[in-house]
C-alpha atoms as a PDB file:
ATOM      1  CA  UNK A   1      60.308 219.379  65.670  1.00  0.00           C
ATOM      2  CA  UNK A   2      58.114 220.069  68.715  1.00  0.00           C
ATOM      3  CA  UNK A   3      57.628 222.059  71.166  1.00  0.00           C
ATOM      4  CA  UNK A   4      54.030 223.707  72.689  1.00  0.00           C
ATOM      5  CA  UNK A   5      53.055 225.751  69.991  1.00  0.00           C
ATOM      6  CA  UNK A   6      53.759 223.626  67.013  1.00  0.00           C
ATOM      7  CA  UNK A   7      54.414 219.881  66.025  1.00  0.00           C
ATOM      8  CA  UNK A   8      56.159 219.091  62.665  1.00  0.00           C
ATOM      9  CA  UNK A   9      55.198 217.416  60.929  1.00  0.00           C
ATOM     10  CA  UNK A  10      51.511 217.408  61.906  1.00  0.00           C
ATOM     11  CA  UNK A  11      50.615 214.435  63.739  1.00  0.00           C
ATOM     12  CA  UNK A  12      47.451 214.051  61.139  1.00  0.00           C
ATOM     13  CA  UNK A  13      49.830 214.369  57.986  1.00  0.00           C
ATOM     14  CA  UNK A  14      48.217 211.259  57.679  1.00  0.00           C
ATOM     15  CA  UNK A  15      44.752 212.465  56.969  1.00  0.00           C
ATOM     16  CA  UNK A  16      45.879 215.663  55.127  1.00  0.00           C
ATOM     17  CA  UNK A  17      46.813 215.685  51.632  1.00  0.00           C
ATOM     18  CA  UNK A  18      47.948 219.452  51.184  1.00  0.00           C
ATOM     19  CA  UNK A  19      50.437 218.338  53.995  1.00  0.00           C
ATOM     20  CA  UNK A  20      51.613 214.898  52.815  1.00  0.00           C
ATOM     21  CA  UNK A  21      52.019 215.044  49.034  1.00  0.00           C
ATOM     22  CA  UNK A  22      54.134 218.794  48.735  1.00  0.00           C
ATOM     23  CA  UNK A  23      56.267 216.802  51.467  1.00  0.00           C
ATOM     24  CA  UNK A  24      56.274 213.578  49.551  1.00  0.00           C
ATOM     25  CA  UNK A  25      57.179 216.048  46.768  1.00  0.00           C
ATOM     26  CA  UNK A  26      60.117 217.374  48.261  1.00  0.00           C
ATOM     27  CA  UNK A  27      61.955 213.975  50.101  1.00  0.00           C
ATOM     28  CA  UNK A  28      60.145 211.032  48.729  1.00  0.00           C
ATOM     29  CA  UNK A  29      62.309 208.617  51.154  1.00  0.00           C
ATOM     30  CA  UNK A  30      61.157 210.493  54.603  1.00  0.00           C
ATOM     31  CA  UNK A  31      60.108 208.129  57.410  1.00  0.00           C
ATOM     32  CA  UNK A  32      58.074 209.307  59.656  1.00  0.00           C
ATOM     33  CA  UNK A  33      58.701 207.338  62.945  1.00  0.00           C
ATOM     34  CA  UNK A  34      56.059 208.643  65.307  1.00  0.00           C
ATOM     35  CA  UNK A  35      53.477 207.693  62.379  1.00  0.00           C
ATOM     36  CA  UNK A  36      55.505 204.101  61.807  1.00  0.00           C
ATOM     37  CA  UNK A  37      55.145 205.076  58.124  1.00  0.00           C
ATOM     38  CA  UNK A  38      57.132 206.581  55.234  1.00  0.00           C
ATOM     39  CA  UNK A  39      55.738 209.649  53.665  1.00  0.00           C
ATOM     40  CA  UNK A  40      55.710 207.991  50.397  1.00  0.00           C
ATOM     41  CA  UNK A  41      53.204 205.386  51.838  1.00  0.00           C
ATOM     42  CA  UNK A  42      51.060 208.288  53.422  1.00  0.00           C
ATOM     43  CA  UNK A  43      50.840 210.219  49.664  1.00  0.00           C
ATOM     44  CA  UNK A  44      49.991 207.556  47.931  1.00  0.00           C
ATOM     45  CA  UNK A  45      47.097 206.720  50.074  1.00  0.00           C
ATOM     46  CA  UNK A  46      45.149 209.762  48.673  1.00  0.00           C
ATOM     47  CA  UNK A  47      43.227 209.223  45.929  1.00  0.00           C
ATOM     48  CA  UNK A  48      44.935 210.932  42.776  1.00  0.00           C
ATOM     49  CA  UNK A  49      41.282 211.632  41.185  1.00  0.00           C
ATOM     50  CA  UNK A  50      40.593 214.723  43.308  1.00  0.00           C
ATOM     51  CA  UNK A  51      44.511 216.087  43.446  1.00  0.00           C
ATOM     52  CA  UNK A  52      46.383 218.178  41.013  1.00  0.00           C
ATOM     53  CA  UNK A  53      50.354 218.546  41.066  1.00  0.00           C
ATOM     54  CA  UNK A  54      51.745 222.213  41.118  1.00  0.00           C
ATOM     55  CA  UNK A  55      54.954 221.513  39.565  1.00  0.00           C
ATOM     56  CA  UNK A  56      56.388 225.264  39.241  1.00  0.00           C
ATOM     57  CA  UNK A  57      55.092 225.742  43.762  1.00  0.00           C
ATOM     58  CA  UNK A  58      57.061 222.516  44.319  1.00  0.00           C
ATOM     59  CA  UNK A  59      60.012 223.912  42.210  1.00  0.00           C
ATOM     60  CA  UNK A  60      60.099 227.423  43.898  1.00  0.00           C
ATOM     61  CA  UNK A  61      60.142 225.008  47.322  1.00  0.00           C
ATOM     62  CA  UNK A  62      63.010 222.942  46.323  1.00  0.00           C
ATOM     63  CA  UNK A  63      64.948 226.390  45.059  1.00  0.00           C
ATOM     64  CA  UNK A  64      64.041 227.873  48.924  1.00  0.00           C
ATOM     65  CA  UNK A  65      65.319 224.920  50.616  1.00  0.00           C
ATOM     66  CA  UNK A  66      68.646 224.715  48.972  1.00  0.00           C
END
């Protein structure tokens, strides 16, 4: 989606963790074409060390979207 006030998803998804892995989270197969990369290979880029998983957010997400 784009238009002037907003572009999703962000065009630096790429460089943004609290973007990429709640996404990755949600639809683990996305492709991102502008990017030429899959979400799953943007998560996994960030370093697991200095991330923590909120199951029970990603959960209340999933129940939202349905």
């Amino acid at each position: 989606m784009e238009n002037s006030d907003i572009v999703i998803p962000d065009p630096e998804i790429a460089s943004r963790a609290f973007l990429a892995i709640p996404l990755f989270e949600l639809d683990s197969s996305l492709l991102l074409p502008k990017l030429g990369k899959s979400i799953r290979e943007i998560a996994k880029s960030f370093s697991s060390a200095t991330l923590r998983q909120d199951v029970s957010c990603t959960e209340k997400i999933r129940k939202l979207l349905k």
